[in-house]
C-alpha atoms as a PDB file:
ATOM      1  CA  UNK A   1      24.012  26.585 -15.669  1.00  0.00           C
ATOM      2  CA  UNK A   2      20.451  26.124 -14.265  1.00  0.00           C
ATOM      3  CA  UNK A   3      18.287  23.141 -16.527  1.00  0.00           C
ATOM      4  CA  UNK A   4      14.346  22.534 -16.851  1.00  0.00           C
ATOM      5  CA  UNK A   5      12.543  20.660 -18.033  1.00  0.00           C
ATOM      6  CA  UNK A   6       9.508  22.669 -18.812  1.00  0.00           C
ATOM      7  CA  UNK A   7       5.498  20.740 -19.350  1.00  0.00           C
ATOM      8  CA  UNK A   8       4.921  20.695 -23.434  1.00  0.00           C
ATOM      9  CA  UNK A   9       4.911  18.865 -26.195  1.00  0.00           C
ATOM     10  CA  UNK A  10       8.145  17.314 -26.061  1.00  0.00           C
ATOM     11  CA  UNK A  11       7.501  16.242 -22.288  1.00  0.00           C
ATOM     12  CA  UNK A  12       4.121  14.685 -23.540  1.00  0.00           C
ATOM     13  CA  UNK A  13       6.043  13.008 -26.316  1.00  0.00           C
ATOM     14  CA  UNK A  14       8.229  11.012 -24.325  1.00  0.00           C
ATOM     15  CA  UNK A  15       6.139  10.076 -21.661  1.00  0.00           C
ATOM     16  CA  UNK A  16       4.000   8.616 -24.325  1.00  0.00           C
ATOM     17  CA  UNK A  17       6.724   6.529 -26.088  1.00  0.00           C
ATOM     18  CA  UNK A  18       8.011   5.617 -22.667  1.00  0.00           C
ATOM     19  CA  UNK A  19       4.477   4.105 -21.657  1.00  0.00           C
ATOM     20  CA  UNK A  20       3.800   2.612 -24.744  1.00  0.00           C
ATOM     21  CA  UNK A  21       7.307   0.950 -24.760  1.00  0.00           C
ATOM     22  CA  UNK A  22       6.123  -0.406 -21.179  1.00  0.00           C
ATOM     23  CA  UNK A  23       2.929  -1.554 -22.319  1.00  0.00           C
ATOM     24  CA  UNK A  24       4.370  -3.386 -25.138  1.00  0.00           C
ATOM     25  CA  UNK A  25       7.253  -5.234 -23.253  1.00  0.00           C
ATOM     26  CA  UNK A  26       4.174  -6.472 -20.855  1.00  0.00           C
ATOM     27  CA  UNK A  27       2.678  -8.019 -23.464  1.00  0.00           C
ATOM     28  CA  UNK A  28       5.935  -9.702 -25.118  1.00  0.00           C
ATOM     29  CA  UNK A  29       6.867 -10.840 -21.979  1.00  0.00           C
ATOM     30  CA  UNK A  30       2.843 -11.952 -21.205  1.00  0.00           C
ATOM     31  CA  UNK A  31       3.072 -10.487 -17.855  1.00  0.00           C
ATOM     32  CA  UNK A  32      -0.463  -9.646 -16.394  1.00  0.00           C
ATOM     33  CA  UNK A  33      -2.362  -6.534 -15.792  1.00  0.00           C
ATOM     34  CA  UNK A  34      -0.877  -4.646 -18.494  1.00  0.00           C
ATOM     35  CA  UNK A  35      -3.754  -1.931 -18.298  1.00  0.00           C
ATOM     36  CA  UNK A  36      -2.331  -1.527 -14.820  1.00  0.00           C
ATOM     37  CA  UNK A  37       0.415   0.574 -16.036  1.00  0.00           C
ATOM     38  CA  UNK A  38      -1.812   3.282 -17.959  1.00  0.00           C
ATOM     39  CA  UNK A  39      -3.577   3.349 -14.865  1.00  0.00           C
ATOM     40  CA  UNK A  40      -0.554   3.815 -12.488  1.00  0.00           C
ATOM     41  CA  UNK A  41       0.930   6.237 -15.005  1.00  0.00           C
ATOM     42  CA  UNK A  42      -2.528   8.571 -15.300  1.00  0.00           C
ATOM     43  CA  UNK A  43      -2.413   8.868 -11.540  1.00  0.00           C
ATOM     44  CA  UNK A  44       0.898   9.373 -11.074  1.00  0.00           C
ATOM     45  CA  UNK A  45       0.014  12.372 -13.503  1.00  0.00           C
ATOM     46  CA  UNK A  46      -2.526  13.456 -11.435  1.00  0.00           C
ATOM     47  CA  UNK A  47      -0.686  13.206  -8.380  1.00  0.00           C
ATOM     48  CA  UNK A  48       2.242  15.242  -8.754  1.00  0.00           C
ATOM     49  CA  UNK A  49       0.298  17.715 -10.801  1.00  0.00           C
ATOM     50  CA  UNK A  50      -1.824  18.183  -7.977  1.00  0.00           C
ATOM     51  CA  UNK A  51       1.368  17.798  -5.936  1.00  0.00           C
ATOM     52  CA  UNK A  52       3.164  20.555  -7.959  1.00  0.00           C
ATOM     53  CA  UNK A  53      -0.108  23.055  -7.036  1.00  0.00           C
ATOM     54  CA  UNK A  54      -0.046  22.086  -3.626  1.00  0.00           C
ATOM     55  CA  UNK A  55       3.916  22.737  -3.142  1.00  0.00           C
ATOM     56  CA  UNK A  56       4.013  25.647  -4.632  1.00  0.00           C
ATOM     57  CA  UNK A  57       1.266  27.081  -2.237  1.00  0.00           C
ATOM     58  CA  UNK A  58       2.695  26.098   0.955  1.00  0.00           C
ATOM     59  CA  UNK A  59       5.986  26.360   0.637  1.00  0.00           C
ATOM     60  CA  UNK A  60       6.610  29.788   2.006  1.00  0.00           C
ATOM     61  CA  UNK A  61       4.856  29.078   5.056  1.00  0.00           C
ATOM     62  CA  UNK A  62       6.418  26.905   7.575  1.00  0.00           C
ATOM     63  CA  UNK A  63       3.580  25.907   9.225  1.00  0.00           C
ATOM     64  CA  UNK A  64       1.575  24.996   6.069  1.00  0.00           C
ATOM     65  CA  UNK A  65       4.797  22.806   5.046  1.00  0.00           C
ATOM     66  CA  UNK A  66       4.758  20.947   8.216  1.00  0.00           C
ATOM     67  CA  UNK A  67       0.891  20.096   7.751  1.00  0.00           C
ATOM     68  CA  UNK A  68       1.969  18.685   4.061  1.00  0.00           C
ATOM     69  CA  UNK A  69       4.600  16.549   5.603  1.00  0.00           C
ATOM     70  CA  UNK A  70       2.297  15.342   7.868  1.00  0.00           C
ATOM     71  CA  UNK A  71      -0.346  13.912   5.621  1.00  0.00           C
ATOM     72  CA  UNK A  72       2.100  12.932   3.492  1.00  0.00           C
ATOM     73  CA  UNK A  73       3.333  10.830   6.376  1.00  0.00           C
ATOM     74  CA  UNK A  74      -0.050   9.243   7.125  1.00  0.00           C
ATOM     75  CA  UNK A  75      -0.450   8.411   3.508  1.00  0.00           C
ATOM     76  CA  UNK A  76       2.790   6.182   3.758  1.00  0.00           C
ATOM     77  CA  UNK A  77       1.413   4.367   6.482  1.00  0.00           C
ATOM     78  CA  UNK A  78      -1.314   3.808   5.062  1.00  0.00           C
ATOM     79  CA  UNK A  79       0.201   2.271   1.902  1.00  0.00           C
ATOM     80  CA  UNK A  80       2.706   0.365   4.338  1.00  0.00           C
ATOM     81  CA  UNK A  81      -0.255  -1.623   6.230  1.00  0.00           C
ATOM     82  CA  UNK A  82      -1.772  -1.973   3.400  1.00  0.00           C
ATOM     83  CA  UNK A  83       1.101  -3.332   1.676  1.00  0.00           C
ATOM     84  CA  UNK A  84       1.778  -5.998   4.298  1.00  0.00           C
ATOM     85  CA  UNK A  85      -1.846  -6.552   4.471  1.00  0.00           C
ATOM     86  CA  UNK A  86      -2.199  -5.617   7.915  1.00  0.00           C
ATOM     87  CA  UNK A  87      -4.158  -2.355   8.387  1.00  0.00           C
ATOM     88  CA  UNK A  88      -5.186  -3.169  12.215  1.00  0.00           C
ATOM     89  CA  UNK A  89      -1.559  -2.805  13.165  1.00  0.00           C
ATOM     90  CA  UNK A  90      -1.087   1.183  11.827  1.00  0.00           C
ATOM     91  CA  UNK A  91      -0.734   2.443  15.361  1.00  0.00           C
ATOM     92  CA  UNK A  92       2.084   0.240  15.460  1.00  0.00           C
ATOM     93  CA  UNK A  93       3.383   1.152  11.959  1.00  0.00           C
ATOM     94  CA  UNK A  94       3.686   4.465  12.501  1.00  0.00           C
ATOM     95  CA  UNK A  95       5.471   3.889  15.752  1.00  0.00           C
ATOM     96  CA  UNK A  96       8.301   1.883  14.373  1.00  0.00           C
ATOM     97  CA  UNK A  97       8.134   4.592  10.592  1.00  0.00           C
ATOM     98  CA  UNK A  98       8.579   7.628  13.738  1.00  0.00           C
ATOM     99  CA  UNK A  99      11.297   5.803  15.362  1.00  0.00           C
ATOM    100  CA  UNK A 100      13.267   5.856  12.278  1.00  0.00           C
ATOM    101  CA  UNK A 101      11.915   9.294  10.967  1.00  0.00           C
ATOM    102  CA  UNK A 102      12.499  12.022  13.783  1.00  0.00           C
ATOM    103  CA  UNK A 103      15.747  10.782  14.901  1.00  0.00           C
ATOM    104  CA  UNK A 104      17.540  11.508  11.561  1.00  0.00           C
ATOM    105  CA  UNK A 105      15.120  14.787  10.775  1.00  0.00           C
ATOM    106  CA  UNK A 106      16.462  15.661  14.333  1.00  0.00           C
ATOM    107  CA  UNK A 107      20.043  15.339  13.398  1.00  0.00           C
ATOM    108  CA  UNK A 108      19.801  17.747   9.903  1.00  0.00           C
ATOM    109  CA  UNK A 109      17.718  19.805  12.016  1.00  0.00           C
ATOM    110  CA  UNK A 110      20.249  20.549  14.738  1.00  0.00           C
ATOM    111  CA  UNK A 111      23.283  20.103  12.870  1.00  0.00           C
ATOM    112  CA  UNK A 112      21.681  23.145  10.908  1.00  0.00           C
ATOM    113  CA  UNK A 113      22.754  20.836   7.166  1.00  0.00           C
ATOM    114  CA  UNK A 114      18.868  21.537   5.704  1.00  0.00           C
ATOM    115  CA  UNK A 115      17.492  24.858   7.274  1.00  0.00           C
ATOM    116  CA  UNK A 116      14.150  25.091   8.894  1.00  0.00           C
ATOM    117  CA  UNK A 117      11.937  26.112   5.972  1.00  0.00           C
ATOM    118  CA  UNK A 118       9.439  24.585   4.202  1.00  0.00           C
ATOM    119  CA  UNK A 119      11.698  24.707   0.745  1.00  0.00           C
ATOM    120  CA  UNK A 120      14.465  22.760   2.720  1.00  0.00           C
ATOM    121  CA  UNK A 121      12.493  20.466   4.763  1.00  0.00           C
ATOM    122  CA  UNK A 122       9.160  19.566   2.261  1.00  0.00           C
ATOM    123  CA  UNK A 123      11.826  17.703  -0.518  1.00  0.00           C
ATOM    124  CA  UNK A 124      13.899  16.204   2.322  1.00  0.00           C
ATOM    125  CA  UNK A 125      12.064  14.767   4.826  1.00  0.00           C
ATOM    126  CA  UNK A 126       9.815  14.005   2.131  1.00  0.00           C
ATOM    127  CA  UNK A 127      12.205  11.664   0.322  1.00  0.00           C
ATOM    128  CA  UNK A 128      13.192   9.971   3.665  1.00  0.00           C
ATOM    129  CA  UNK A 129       9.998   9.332   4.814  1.00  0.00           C
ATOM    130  CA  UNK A 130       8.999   7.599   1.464  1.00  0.00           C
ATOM    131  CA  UNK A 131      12.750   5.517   1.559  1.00  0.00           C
ATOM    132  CA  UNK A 132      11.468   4.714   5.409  1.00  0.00           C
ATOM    133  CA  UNK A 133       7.765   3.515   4.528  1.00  0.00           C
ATOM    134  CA  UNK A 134       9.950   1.427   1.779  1.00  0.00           C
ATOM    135  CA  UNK A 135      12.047   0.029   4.328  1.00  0.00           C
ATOM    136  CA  UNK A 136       8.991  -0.877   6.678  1.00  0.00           C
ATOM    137  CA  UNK A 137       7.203  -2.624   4.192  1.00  0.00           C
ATOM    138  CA  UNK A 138      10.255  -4.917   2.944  1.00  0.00           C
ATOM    139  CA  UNK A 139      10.878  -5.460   6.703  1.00  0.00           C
ATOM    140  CA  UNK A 140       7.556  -6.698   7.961  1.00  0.00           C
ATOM    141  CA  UNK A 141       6.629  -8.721   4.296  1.00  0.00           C
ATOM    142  CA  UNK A 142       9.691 -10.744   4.754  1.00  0.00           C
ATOM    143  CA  UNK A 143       9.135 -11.164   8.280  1.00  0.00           C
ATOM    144  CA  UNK A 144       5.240 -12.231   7.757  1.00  0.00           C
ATOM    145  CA  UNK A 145       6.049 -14.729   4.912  1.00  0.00           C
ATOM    146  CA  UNK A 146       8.424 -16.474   6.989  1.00  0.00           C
ATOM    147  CA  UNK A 147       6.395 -16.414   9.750  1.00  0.00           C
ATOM    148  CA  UNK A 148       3.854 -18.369   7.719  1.00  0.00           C
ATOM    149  CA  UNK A 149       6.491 -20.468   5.886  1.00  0.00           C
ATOM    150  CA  UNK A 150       8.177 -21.832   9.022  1.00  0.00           C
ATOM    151  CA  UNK A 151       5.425 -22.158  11.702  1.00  0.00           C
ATOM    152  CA  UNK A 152       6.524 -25.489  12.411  1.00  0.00           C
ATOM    153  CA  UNK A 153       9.625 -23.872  13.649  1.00  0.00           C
ATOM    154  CA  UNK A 154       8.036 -21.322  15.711  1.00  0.00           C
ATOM    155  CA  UNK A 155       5.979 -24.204  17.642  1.00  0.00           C
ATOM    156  CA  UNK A 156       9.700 -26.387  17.568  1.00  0.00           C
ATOM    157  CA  UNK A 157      10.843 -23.240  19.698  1.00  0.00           C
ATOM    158  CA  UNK A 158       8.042 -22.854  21.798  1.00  0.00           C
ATOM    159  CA  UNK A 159       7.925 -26.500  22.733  1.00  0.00           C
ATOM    160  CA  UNK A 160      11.848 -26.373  23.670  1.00  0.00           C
ATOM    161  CA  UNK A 161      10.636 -23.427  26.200  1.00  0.00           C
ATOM    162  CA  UNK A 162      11.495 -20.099  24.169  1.00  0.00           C
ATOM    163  CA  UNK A 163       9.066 -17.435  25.313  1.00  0.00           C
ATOM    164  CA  UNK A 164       6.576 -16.182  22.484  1.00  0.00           C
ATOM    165  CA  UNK A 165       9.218 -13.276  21.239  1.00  0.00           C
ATOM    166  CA  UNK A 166      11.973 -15.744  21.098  1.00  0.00           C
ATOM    167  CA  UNK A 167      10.538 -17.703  19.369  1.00  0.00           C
ATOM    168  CA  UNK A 168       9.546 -15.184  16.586  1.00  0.00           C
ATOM    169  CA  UNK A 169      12.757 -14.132  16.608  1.00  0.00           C
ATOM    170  CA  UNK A 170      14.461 -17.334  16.041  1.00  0.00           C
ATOM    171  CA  UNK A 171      12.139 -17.185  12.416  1.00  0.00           C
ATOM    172  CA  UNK A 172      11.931 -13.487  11.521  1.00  0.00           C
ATOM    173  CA  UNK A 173      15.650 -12.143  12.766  1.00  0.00           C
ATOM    174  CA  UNK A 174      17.662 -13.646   9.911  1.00  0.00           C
ATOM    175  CA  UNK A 175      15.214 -12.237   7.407  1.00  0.00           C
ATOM    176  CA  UNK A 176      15.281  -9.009   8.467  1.00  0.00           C
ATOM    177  CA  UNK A 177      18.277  -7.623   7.051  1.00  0.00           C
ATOM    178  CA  UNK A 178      16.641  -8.964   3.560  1.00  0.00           C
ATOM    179  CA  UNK A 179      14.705  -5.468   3.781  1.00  0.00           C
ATOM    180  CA  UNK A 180      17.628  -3.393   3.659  1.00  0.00           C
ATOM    181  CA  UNK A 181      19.796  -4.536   0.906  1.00  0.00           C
ATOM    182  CA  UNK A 182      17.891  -2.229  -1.286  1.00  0.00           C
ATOM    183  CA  UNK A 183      18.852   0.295   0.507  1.00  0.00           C
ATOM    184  CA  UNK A 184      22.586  -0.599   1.393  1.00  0.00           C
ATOM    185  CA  UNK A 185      22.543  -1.239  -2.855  1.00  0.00           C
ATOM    186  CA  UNK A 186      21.883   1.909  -3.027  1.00  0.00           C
ATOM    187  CA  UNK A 187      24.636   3.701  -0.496  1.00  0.00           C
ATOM    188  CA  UNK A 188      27.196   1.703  -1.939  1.00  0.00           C
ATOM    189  CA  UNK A 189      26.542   2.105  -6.103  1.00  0.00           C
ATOM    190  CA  UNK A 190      25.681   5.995  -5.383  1.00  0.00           C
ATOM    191  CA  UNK A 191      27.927   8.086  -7.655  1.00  0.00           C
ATOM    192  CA  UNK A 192      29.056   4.860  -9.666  1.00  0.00           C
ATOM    193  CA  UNK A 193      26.414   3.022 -10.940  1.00  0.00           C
ATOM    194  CA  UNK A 194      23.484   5.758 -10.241  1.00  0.00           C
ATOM    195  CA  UNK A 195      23.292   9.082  -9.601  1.00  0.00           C
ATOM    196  CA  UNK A 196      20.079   9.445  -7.267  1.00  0.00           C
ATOM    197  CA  UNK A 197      17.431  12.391  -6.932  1.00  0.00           C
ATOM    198  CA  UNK A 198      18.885  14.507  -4.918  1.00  0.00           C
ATOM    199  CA  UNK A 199      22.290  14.873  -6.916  1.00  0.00           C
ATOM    200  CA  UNK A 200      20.465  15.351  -9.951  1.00  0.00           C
ATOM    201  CA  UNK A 201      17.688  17.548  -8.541  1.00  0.00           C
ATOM    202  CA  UNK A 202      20.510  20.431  -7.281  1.00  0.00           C
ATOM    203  CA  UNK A 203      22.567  20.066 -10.647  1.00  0.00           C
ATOM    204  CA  UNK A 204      19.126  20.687 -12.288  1.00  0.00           C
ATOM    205  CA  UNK A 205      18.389  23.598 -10.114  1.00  0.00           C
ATOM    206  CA  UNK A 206      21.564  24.999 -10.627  1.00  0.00           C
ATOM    207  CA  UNK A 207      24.315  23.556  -8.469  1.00  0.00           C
ATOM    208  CA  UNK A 208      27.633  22.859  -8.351  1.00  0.00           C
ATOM    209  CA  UNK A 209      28.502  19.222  -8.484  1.00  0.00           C
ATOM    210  CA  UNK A 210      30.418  19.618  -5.290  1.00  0.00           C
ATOM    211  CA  UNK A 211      26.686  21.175  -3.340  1.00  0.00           C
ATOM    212  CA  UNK A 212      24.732  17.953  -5.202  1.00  0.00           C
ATOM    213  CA  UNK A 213      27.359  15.453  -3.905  1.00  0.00           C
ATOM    214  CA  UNK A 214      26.986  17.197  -0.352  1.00  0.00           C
ATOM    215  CA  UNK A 215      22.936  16.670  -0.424  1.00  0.00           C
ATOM    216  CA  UNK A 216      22.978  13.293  -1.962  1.00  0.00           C
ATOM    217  CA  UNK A 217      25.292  12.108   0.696  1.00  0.00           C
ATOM    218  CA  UNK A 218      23.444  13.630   3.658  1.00  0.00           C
ATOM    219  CA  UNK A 219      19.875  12.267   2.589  1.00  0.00           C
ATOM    220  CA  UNK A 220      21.468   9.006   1.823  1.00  0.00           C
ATOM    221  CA  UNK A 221      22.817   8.279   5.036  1.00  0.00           C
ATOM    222  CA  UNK A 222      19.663   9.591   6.623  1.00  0.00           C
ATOM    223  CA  UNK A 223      18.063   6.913   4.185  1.00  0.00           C
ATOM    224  CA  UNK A 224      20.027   4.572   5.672  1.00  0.00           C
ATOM    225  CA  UNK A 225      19.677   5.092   9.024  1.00  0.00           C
ATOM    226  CA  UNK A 226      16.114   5.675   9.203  1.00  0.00           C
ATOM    227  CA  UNK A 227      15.447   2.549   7.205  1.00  0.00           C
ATOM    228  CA  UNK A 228      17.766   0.948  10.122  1.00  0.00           C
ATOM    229  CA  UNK A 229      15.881   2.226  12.890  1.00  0.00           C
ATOM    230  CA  UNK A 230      12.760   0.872  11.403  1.00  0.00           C
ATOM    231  CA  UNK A 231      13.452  -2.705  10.490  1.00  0.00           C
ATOM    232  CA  UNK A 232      14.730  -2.947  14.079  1.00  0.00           C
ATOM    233  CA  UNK A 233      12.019  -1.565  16.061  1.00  0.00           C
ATOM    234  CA  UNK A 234       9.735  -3.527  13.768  1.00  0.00           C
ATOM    235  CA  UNK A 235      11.221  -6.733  14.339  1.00  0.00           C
ATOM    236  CA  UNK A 236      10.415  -5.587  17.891  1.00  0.00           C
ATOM    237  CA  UNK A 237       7.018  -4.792  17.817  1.00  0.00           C
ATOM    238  CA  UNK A 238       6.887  -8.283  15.747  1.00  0.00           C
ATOM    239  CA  UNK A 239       7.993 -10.362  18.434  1.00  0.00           C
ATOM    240  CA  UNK A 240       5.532  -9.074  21.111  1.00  0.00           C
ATOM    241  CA  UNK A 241       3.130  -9.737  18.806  1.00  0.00           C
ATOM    242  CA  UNK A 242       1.978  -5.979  17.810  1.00  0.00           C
ATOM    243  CA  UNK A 243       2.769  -5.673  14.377  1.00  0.00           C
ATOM    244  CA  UNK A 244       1.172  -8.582  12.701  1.00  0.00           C
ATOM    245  CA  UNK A 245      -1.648  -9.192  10.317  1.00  0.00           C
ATOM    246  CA  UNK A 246      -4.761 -10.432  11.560  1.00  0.00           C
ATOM    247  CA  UNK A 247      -4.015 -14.571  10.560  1.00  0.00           C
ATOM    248  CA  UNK A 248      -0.929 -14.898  12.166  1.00  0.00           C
ATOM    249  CA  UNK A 249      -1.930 -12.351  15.320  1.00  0.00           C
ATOM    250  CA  UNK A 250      -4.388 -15.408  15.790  1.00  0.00           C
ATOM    251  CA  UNK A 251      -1.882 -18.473  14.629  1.00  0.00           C
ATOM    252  CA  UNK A 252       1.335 -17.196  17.244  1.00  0.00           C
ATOM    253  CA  UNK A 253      -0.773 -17.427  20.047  1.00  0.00           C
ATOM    254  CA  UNK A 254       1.563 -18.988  22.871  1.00  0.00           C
END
C-alpha cells in the first residue's frame, strides 16, 4: 500500500504546532536566538520547495542529475569550512569529502545495488554526501578545539623532536574517532531504536519492508564508510598542516 503525504491544510497545521511547540520550549528553557528557529524553518520551506521543483525537472535526465549532485556537493563544502571556520582550506575539504564520497558511490555503482539514473542516484548519493559533509565537520571541529586546547602539548612534542605531523597527531588522533560516534549510533540503533530515511522513504513509496530494509542497510554502510574515509584523510591533511583555520595555520608553525 503506497502512502503520501500530500501539501494542505493538515500539512500546514502541524508544521505550525510543531514550530510553535519549538519556539515555546526555547523560551521555557531560556535558550537564545529563539527567532532563529522561524527563520531556519521558513528556509527550510523554501529550500525543499524549490528543491521539490528542481528534482522533479531533472530527474529524467542523467546528465542534468549529475549537475544537481554536483552543486549540491559544493554547497556542503561550503557549509563544512564554514562550519569549522576555515573557508581558506576548501580545496582541501573537498579533497578529504571526495575521498570518502566516490569510493562508496563507486562500489553501488559497480555492484549495480542503485542503477545509473538520476531517480536512483539524486536521493542516494545525495544522502551520503550530506552524512559525509556531517562527518567532516565533527572531524576537523574536534580536531581544531583540541588543537587550541592543548598547544602546550603540541610544543611538549615538538621540543622532544616529533616532526610537525607527529606532533599534531599526538593531540588530534585520539579525538578523531569523537566525529564518528554519531554515525556508528546510528548503524548500530538502526531498526531498533530508529527507523532512518531511507527505510521509511521506500515503505512510503510503496515497498515491501524486506526492499526498505535492503536500501537502509546499503546507504548506511556507505554512511559509514564514507564518513570513515573522511575523518582519516582529514586527520591527514591536518597534520601536514593543510586543513586548518587561519589562527592555528599561523600558531603550528614548526
Amino acid at each position: 500500500m503506497r502512502v503520501t503525504i500530500d501539501p494542505g491544510l493538515p500539512v500546514a497545521l502541524a508544521v505550525a504546532l510543531l514550530l510553535a511547540l519549538t519556539v515555546t520550549m526555547y523560551l521555557v528553557g531560556r535558550l537564545p536566538r529563539p527567532g532563529s528557529t522561524l527563520f531556519a524553518a521558513a528556509r527550510a520551506i523554501v529550500q525543499l520547495s524549490i528543491a521539490a521543483l528542481v528534482i522533479a525537472a531533472v530527474i529524467r535526465s542523467l546528465a542534468l542529475s549529475l549537475l544537481l549532485l554536483a552543486f549540491m556537493f559544493v554547497v556542503a563544502v561550503v557549509t563544512t569550512v564554514r562550519r569549522v571556520e576555515a573557508p581558506g582550506a576548501w580545496p582541501w575539504a573537498t579533497v578529504a569529502m571526495l575521498a570518502g564520497l566516490v569510493p562508496v558511490v563507486t562500489i553501488i555503482l559497480l555492484t549495480r545495488t542503485v542503477p545509473p539514473t538520476g531517480a536512483a542516484l539524486v536521493p542516494v548519493v545525495g544522502i551520503l554526501a550530506g552524512n559525509t559533509m556531517n562527518g567532516h565537520t565533527l572531524a576537523c571541529r574536534r580536531a581544531f578545539a583540541a588543537l587550541r586546547e592543548e598547544k602546550g602539548q603540541y610544543e611538549a612534542a615538538l621540543s622532544l623532536g616529533l616532526t610537525r605531523a607527529q606532533a599534531v597527531d599526538e593531540v588530534v588522533h585520539r579525538r578523531v574517532p569523537e566525529a564518528l560516534i554519531p554515525g556508528l549510533d546510528q548503524v548500530r540503533t538502526a531498526g531498533v531504536v530508529t527507523l532512518p530515511g531511507a527505510f521509511i522513504g521506500v515503505l512510503l513509496g510503496g515497498g515491501s519492508p524486506a526492499q526498505a530494509a535492503a536500501a537502509q542497510v546499503l546507504v548506511l554502510m556507505g554512511i559509514m564508510a564514507a564518513q570513515t574515509t573522511t575523518a582519516v584523510v582529514a586527520e591527514r591533511l591536518i597534520g601536514r598542516a593543510l586543513l586548518l583555520p587561519a589562527d592555528l595555520r599561523t600558531s603550528l608553525q614548526p
